[in-house]
Protein backbone atom coordinates (compact mmCIF):
# COMPACT_ATOMS: atom_id res chain seq x y z
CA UNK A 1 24.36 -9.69 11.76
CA UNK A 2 22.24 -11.36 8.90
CA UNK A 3 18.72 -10.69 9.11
CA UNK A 4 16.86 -14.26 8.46
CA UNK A 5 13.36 -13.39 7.10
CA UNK A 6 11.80 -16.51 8.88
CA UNK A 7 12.52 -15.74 12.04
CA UNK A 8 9.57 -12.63 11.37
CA UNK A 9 6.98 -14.73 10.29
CA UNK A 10 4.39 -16.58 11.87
CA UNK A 11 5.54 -20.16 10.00
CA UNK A 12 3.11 -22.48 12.02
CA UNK A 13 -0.10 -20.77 10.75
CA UNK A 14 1.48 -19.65 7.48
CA UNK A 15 4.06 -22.27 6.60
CA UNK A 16 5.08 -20.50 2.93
CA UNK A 17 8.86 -22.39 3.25
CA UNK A 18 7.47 -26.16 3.27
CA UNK A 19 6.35 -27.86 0.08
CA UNK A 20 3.05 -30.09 1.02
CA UNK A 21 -0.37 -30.22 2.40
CA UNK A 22 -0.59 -27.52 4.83
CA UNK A 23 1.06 -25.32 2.19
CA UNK A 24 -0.96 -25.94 -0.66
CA UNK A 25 -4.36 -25.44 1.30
CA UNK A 26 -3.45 -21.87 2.47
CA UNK A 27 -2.96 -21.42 -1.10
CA UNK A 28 -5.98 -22.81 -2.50
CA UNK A 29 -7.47 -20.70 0.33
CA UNK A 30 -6.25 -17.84 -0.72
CA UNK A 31 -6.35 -18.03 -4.22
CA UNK A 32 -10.27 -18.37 -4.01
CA UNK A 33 -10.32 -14.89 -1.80
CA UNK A 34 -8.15 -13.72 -4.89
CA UNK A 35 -10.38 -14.59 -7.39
CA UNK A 36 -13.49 -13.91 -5.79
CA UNK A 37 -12.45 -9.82 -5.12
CA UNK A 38 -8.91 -9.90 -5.64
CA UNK A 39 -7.80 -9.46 -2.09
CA UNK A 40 -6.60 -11.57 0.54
CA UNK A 41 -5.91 -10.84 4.02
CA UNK A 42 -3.60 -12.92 6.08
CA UNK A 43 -3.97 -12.24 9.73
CA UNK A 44 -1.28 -11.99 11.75
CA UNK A 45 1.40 -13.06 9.26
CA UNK A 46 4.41 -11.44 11.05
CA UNK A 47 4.85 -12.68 14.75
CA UNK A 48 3.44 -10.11 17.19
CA UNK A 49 6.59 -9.84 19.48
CA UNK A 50 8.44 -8.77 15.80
CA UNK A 51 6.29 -5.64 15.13
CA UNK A 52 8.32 -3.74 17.24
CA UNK A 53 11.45 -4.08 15.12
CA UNK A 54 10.15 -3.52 11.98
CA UNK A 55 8.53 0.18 13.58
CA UNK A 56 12.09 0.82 14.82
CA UNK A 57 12.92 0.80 11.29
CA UNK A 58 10.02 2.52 9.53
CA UNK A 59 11.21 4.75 12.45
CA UNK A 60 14.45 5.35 10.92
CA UNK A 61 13.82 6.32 7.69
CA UNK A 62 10.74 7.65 7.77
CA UNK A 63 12.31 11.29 7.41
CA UNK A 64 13.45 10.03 3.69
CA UNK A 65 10.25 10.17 2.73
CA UNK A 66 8.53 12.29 -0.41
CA UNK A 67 5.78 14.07 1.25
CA UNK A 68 3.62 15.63 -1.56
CA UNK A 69 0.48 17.49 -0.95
CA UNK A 70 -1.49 17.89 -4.33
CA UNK A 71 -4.23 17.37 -5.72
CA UNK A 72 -4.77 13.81 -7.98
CA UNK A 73 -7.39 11.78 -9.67
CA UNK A 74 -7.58 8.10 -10.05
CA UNK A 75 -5.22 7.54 -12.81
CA UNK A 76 -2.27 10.34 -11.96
CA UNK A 77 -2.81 12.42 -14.86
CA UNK A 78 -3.73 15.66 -15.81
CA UNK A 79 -7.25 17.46 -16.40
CA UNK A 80 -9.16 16.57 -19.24
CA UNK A 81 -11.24 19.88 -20.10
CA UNK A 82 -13.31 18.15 -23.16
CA UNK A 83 -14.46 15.45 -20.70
CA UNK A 84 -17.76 15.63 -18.16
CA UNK A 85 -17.09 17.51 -14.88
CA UNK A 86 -18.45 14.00 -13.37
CA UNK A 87 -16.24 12.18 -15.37
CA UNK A 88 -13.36 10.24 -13.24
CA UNK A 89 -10.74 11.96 -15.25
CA UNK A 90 -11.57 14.93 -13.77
CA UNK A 91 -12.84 14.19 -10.54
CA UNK A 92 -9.58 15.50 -7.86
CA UNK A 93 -9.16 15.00 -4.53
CA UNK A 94 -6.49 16.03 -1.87
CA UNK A 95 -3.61 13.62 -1.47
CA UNK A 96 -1.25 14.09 1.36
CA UNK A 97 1.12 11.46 2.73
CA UNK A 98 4.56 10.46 1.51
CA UNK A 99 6.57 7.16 0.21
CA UNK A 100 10.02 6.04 1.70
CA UNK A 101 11.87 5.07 -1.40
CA UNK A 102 12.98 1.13 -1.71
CA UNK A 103 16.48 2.42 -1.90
CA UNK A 104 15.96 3.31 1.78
CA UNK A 105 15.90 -0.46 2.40
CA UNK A 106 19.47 -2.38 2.03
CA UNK A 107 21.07 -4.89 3.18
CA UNK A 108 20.29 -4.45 6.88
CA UNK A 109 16.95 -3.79 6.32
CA UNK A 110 14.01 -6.53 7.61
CA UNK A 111 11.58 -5.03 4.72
CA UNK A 112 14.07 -6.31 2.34
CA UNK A 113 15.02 -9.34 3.52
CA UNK A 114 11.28 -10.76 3.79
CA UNK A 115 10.76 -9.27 -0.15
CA UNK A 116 14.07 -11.12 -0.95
CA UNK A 117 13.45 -14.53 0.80
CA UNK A 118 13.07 -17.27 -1.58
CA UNK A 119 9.88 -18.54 0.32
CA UNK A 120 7.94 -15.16 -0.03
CA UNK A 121 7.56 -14.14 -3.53
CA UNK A 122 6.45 -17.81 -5.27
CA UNK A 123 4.19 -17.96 -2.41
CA UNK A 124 2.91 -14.40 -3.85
CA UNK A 125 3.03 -15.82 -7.43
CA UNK A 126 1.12 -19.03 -6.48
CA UNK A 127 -1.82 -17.51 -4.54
CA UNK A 128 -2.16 -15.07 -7.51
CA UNK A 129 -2.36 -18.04 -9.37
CA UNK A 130 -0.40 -15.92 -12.39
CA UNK A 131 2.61 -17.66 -14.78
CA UNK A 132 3.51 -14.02 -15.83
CA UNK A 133 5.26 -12.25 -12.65
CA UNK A 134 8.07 -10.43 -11.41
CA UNK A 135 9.67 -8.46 -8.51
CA UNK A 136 8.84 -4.49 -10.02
CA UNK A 137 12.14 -3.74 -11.65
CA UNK A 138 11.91 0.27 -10.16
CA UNK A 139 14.84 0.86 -8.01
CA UNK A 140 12.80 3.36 -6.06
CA UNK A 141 9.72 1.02 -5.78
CA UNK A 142 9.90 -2.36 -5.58
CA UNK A 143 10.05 -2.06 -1.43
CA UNK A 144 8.65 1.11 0.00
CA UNK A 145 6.61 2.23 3.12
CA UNK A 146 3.98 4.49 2.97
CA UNK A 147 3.44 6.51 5.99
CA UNK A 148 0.64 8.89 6.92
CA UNK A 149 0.09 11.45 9.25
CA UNK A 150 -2.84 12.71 10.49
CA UNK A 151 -5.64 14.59 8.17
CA UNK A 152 -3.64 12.18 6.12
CA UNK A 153 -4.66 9.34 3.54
CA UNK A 154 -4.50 7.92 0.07
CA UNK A 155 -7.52 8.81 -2.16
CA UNK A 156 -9.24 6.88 -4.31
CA UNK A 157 -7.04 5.64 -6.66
CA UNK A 158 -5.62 2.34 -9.38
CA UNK A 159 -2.11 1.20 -8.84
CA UNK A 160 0.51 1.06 -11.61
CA UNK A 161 1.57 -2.33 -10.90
CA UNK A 162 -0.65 -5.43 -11.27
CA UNK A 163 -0.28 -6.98 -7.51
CA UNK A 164 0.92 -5.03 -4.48
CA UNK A 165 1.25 -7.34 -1.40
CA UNK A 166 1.04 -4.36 1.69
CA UNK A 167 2.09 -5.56 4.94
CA UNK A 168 0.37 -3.68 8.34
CA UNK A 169 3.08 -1.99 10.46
CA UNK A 170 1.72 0.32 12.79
CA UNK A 171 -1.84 2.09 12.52
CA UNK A 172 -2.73 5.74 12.84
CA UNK A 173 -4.90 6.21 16.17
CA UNK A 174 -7.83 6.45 14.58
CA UNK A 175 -9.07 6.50 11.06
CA UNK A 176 -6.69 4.70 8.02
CA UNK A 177 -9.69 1.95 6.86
CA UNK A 178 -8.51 0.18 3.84
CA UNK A 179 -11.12 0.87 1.37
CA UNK A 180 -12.04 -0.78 -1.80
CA UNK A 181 -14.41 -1.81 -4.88
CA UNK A 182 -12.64 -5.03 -6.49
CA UNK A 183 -11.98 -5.54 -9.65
CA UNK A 184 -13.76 -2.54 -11.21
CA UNK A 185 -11.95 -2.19 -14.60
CA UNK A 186 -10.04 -4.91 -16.46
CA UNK A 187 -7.53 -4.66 -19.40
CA UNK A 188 -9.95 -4.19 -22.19
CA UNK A 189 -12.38 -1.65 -20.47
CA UNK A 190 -11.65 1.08 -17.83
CA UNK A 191 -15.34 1.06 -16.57
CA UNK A 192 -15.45 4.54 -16.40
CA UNK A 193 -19.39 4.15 -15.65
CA UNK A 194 -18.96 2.29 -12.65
CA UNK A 195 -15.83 3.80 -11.21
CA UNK A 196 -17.74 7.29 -11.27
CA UNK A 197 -20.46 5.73 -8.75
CA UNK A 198 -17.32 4.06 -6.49
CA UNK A 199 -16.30 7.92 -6.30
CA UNK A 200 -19.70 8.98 -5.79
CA UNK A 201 -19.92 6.83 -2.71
CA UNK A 202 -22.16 3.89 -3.48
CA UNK A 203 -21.51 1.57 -0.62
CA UNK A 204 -23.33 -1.50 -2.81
CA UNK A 205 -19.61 -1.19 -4.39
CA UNK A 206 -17.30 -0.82 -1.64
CA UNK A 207 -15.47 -3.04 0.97
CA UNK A 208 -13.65 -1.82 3.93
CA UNK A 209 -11.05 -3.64 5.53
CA UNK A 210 -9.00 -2.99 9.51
CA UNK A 211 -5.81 -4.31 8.67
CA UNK A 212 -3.64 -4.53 12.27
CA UNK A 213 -0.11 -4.54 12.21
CA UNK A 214 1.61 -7.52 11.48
CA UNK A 215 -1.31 -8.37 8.58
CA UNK A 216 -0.35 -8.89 5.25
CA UNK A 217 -2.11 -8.06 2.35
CA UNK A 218 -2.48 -9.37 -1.28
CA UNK A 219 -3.95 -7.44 -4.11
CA UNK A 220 -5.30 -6.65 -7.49
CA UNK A 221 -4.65 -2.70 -7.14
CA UNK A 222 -4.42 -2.18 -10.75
CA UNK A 223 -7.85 -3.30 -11.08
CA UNK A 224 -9.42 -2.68 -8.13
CA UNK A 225 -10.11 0.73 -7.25
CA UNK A 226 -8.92 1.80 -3.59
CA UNK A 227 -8.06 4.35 -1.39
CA UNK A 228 -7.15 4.61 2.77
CA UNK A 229 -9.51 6.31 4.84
CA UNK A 230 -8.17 9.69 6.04
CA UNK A 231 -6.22 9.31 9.50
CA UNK A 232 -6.37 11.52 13.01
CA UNK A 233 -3.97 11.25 16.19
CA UNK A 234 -0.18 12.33 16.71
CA UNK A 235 0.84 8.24 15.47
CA UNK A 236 2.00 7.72 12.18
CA UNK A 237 0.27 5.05 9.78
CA UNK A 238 3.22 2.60 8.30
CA UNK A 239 2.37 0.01 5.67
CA UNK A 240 5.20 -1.39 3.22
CA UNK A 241 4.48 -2.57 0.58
CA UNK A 242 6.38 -5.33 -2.01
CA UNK A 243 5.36 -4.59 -5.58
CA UNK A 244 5.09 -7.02 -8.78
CA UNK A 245 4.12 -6.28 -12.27
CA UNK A 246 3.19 -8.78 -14.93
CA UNK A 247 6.29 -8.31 -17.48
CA UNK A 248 10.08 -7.59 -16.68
CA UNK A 249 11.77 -5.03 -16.22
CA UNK A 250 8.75 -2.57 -15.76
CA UNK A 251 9.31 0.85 -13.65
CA UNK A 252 7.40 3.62 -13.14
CA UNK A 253 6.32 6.59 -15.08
CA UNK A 254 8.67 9.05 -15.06
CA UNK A 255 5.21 11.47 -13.89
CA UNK A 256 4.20 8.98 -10.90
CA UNK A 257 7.94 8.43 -10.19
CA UNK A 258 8.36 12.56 -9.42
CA UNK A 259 5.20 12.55 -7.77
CA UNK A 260 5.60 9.55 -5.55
CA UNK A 261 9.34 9.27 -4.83
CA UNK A 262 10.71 12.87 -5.98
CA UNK A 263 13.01 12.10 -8.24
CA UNK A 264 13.31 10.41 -11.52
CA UNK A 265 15.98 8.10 -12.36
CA UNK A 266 17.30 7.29 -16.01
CA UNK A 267 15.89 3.96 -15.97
CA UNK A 268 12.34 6.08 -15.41
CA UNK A 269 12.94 7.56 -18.67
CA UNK A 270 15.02 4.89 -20.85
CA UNK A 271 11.94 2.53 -19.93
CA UNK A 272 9.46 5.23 -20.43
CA UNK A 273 7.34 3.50 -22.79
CA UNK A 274 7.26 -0.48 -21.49
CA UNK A 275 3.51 -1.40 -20.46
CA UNK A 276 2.05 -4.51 -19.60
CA UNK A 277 -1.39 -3.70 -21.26
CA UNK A 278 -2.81 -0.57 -22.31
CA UNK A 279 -4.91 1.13 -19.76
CA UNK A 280 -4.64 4.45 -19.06
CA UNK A 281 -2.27 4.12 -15.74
């Protein structure tokens, strides 16, 4: 049976397939929450009776997930010894959680039938108000799910690709807070000033956000620093997430590919050296 996208989301409070009125104010809407901190938060954008489904099939592959337990800073990369100890190129912290691979998600799969509705991603593109944007061209990572278990989390970190739209699917029992400082660095200066006191907790910088399942989220993460809250209770945290980048045909690092996913394609390394702009990752 054909899985129809639509039939998940909440169309009378987010009508995304209709060109006119109602349409274009939810995106002026959210284009202003965009450009004011570069996230938006729409409640409730999958109908509630849905959620079930879409755990049933977080459910199913959740045991194809890469669980790594290291150690990381912000940017994925390796110590820099001639650098301040404070510095946030050398400030690690304990990352343990794991990514289903998008190649997980086929035909039969809802996750991938929302990211490949034609309504969904120009409804993306227009609230980020960008010209320049595309699906992420990484066969292991343009539709994932992150899961989390408890002692769990994501720590502070900046995403590879420009905009990652998350969607809620089911919460840990307790903990799992979306936290974040928006748009910290751009593409001509990494901030490093100001991301050290992010890391150093300074809660004049930081925004927290309870997403509930069904939410969906859309975001800056390669200039906003960010991180999720670590988690406690036996229930697993699952959030996918739909991933853009701002020029074609961009895929991961072959080093944040084998970290995230486990494995590293060809593609990883053919397209080793194709950036978008030239921070550090």
């Amino acid at each position: 049976m054909k899985i129809i996208a639509s039939e998940y989301v909440d169309l009378i409070k987010y009508p995304i397939h209709e060109v006119g009125p109602a349409r274009k104010a939810l995106i002026n809407e959210s284009n202003l929450a965009i450009k004011d901190d570069g996230c938006v938060v729409l409640k409730g954008f999958i109908k509630q009776e849905r959620i079930s489904e879409l755990v049933a099939e977080c459910d199913r592959v959740e045991s194809q997930g890469h669980r790594n337990f290291t150690r990381t800073n912000p940017y994925f990369l390796s110590d820099r010894e001639d650098l301040p100890l404070t510095h946030p190129l050398r400030r690690f912290y304990d990352r343990s959680n794991a990514f289903v691979p998008a190649d997980n998600f086929g035909s039969k799969s809802i996750l991938r039938a929302i990211f490949d509705w034609p309504a969904f991603s120009p409804f993306v593109k227009e609230v980020l108000g960008e010209e320049n944007f595309f699906p992420y061209a990484d066969p292991l990572a343009d539709v994932t799910v992150n899961l989390a278990e408890e002692g769990g989390g994501f720590p502070w970190h900046f995403d590879t690709n420009n905009y990652t739209v998350t969607l809620a699917i089911q919460n840990a029992e307790r903990g799992g807070d979306f936290e974040y400082s928006p748009m910290v660095r751009s593409l001509t200066d990494e901030n490093y000033e100001i991301v050290e006191k992010v890391l150093d907790g300074d809660k004049n910088l930081i925004r927290t956000l309870k997403l509930e399942p069904g939410d969906l989220q859309i975001f800056k993460g390669r200039y906003s620093l960010h991180r999720v809250a670590p988690l406690a209770g036996l229930r697993k945290r699952y959030v996918a997430i739909f991933s853009y980048v701002a020029e074609p045909g961009m895929v991961s690092s072959p080093q944040r590919a084998k970290e995230l996913y486990g494995r590293v394609l060809p593609i990883h390394l053919e397209r080793a050296g194709l950036r978008a702009d030239s921070l550090i990752d």
